[in-house]
Protein backbone atom coordinates (compact mmCIF):
# COMPACT_ATOMS: atom_id res chain seq x y z
CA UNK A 1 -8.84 27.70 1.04
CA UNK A 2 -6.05 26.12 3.44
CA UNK A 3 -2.67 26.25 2.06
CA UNK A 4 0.10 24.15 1.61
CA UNK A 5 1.90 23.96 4.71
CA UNK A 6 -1.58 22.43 6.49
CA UNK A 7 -1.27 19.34 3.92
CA UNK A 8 2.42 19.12 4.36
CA UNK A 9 2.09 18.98 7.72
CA UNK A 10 -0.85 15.55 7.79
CA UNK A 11 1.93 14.29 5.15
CA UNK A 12 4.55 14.49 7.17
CA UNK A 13 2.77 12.44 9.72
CA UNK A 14 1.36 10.24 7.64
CA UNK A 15 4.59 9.32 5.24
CA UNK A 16 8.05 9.87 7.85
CA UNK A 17 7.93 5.85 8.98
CA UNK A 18 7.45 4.46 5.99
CA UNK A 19 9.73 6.82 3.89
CA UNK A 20 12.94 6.21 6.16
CA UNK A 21 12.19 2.12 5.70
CA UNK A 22 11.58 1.84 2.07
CA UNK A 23 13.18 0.70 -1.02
CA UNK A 24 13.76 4.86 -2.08
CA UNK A 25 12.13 5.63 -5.87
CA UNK A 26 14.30 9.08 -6.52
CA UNK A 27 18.16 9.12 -6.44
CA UNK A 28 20.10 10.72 -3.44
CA UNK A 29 20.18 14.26 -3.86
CA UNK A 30 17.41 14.86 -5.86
CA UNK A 31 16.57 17.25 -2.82
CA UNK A 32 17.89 18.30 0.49
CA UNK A 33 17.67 15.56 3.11
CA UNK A 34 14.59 16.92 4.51
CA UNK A 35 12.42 17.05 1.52
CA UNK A 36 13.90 14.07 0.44
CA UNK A 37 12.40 12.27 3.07
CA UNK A 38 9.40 14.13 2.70
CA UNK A 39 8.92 13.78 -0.96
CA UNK A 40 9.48 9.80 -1.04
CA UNK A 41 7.21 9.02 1.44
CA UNK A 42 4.27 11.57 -0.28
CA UNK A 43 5.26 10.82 -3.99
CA UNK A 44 6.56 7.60 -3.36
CA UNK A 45 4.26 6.28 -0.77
CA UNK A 46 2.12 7.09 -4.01
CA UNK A 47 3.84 4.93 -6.22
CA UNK A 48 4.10 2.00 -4.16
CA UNK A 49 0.63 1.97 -3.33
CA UNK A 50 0.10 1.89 -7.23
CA UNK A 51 2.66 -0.60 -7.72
CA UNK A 52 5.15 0.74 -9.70
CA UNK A 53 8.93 0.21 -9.39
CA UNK A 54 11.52 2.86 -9.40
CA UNK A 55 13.17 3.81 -12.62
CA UNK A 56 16.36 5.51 -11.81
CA UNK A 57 19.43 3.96 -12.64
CA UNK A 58 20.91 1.64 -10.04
CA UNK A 59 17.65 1.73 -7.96
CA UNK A 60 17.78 -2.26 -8.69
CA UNK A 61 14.21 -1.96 -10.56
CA UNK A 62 15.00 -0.72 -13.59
CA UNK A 63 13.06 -1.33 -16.68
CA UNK A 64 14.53 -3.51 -19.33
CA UNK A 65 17.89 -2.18 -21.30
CA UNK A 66 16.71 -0.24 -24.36
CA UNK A 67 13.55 0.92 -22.99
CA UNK A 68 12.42 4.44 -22.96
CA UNK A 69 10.31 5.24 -19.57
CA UNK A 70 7.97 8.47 -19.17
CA UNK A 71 6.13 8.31 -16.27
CA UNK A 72 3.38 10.76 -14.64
CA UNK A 73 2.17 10.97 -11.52
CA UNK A 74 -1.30 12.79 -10.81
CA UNK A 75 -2.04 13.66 -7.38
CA UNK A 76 -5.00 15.97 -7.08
CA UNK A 77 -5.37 17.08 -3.03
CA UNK A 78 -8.83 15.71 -2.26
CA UNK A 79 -9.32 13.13 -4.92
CA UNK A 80 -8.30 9.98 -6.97
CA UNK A 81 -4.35 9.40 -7.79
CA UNK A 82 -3.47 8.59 -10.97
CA UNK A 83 0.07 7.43 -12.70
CA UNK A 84 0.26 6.55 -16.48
CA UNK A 85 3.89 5.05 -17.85
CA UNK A 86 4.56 5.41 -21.32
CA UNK A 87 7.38 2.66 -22.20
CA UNK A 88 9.08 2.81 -25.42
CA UNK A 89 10.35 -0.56 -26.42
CA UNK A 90 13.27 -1.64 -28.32
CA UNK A 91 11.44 -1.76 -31.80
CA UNK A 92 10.33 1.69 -31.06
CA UNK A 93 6.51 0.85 -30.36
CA UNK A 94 4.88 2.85 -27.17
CA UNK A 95 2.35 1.21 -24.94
CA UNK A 96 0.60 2.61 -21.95
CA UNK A 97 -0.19 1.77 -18.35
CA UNK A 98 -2.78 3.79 -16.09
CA UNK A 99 -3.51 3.30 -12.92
CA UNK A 100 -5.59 4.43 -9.62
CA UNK A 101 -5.49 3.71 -5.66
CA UNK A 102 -8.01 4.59 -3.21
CA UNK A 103 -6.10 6.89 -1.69
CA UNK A 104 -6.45 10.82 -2.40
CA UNK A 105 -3.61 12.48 -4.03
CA UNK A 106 -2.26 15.36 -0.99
CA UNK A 107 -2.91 12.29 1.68
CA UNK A 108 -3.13 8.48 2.25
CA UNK A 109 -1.87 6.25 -0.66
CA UNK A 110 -4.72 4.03 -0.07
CA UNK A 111 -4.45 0.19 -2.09
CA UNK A 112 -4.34 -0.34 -6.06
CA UNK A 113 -8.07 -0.22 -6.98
CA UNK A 114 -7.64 -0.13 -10.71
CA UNK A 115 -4.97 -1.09 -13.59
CA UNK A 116 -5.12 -1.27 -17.42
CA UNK A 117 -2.53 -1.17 -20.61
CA UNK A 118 -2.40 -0.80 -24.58
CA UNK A 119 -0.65 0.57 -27.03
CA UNK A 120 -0.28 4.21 -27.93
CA UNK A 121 -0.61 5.23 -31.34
CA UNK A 122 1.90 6.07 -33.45
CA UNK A 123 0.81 10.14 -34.01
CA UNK A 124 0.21 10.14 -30.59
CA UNK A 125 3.70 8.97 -29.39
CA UNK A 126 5.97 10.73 -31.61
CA UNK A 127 4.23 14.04 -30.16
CA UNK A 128 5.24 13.15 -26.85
CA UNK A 129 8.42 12.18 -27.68
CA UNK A 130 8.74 15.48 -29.71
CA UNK A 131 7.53 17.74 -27.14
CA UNK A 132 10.01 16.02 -24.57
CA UNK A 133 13.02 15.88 -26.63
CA UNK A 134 11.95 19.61 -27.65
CA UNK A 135 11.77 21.26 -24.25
CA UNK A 136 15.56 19.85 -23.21
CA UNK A 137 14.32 16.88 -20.77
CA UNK A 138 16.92 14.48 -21.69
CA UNK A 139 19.58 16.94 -21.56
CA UNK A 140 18.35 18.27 -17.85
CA UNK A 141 17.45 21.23 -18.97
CA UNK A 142 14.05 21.42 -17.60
CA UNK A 143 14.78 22.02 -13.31
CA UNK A 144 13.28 19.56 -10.71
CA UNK A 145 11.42 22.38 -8.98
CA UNK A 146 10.82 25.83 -10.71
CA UNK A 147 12.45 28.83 -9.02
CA UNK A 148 10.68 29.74 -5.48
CA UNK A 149 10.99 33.86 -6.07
CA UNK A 150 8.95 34.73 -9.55
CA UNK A 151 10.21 38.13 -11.19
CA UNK A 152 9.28 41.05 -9.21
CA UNK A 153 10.60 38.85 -5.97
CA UNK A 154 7.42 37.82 -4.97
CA UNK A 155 6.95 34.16 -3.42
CA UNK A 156 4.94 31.50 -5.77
CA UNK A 157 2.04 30.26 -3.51
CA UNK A 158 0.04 27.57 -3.93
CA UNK A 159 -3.48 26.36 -2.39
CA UNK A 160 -4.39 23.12 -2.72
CA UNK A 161 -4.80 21.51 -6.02
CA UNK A 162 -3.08 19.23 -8.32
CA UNK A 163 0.81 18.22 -8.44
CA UNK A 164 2.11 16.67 -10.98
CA UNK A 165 5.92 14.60 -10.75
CA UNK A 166 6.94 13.37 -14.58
CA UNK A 167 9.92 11.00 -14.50
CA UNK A 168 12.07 10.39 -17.70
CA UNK A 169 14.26 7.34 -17.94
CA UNK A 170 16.77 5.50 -20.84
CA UNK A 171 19.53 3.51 -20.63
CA UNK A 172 21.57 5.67 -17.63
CA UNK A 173 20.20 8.65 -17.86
CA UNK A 174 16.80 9.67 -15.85
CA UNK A 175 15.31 13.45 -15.09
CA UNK A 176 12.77 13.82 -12.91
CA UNK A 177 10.67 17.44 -13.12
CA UNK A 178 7.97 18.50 -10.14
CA UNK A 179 5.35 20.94 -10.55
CA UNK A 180 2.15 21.95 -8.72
CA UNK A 181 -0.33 22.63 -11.33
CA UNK A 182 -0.18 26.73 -10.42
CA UNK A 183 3.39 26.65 -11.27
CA UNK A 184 2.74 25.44 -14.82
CA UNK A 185 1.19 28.45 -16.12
CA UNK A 186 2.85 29.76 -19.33
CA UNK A 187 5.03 26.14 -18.92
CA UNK A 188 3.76 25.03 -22.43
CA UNK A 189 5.90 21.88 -22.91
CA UNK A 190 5.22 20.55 -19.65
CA UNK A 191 1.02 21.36 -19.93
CA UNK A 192 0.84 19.97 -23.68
CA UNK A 193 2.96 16.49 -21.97
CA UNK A 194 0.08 16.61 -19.65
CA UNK A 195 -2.53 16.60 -22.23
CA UNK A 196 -0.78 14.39 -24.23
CA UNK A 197 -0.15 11.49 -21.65
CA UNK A 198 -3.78 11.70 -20.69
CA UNK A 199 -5.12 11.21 -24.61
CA UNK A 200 -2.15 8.94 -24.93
CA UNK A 201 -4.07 6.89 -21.86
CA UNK A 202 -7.42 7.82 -22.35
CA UNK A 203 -7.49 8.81 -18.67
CA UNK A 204 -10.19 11.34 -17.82
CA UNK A 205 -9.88 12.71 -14.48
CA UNK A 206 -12.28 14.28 -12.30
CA UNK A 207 -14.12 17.99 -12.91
CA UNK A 208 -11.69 20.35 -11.74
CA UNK A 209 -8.90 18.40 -10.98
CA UNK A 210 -6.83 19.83 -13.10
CA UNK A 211 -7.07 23.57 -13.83
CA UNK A 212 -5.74 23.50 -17.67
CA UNK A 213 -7.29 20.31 -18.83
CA UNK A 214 -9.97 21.62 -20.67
CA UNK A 215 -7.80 24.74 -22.16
């Protein structure tokens, strides 16, 4: 199974152009200037080709004032993107929007293909809510990236698969948390968000896509 460094590579060629041109959707220093670059135009190229707006204060696209934001992005290598925003609005009702392109997840962004919204119901959202505000989110306690050397001081490796990029946003404050679907394993707040935002959306992605879904 090729590894990483042979998508990175096609995304790097793919993404450079249009990441150093674009409006950006993560705030400066998020990353180191290289993977900056790297990571806008792969997770943002993503986002844009979905249609969604950045979310980090004083990107210029914020939501509205008052607004709680949760957004997940799905990108499985070799098939369909997803992203699903949760917004919680002022009167403390949750509503959904799901989306896919026709792009695959670990390449091209491809065009919008489709788009639909509701509300989420009440159980439903005060779980997520729950599990965020339980696992530290808000309070950036949950790293962008997970450490690179696991105990023992062997290097985390993964093949191709699924990453995942969750964004959290409210009045000034917004987190945003990274994860290939490998490095989730024994991450129980960040897999049950996962299941969650999916039921919350009624999105059901494609066989295999996503290692834990079925757990």
């Amino acid at each position: 199974m090729p590894k990483p460094i042979i998508t990175l590579v096609t995304l790097i060629l793919l993404t450079t152009c249009v990441a150093s041109t674009a409006e950006p959707y993560f705030p400066r220093g998020t990353w180191d200037v290289d993977r900056m670059l790297f990571y806008e135009g792969w997770f943002g190229g993503h986002l844009r080709a979905m249609r969604e707006k950045p979310l980090f204060a004083g990107s210029g696209a914020n939501e509205e004032d008052g607004e709680t934001v949760i957004r997940v992005l799905i990108l499985p290598t070799f098939s369909t993107p997803h992203v699903i925003r949760l917004t919680v609005d002022t009167d403390g009702e949750m509503g959904f929007v799901k989306k896919t392109s026709s792009g695959q997840g670990g390449y091209d962004g491809g065009v919008l293909r489709t788009e639909a919204s509701g509300p989420v119901a009440e159980r439903t959202a005060m779980a997520i809510l729950n599990e965020v505000g339980g696992a530290g989110i808000w309070a950036g306690r949950v790293p962008v990236e997970p450490a690179q050397v696991a105990a023992g001081g062997t290097v985390t490796v993964c093949s191709d698969g699924t990453q995942l990029v969750f964004e959290f946003a409210r009045r000034d404050t917004y987190q945003i948390i990274s994860r290939h679907e490998c490095e989730l394993e024994g991450d129980d707040a960040l897999r049950n968000l996962v299941r969650l935002t999916l039921f919350a959306a009624d999105v059901r992605l494609q066989r295999d896509d996503l290692s834990f879904d079925a757990d």
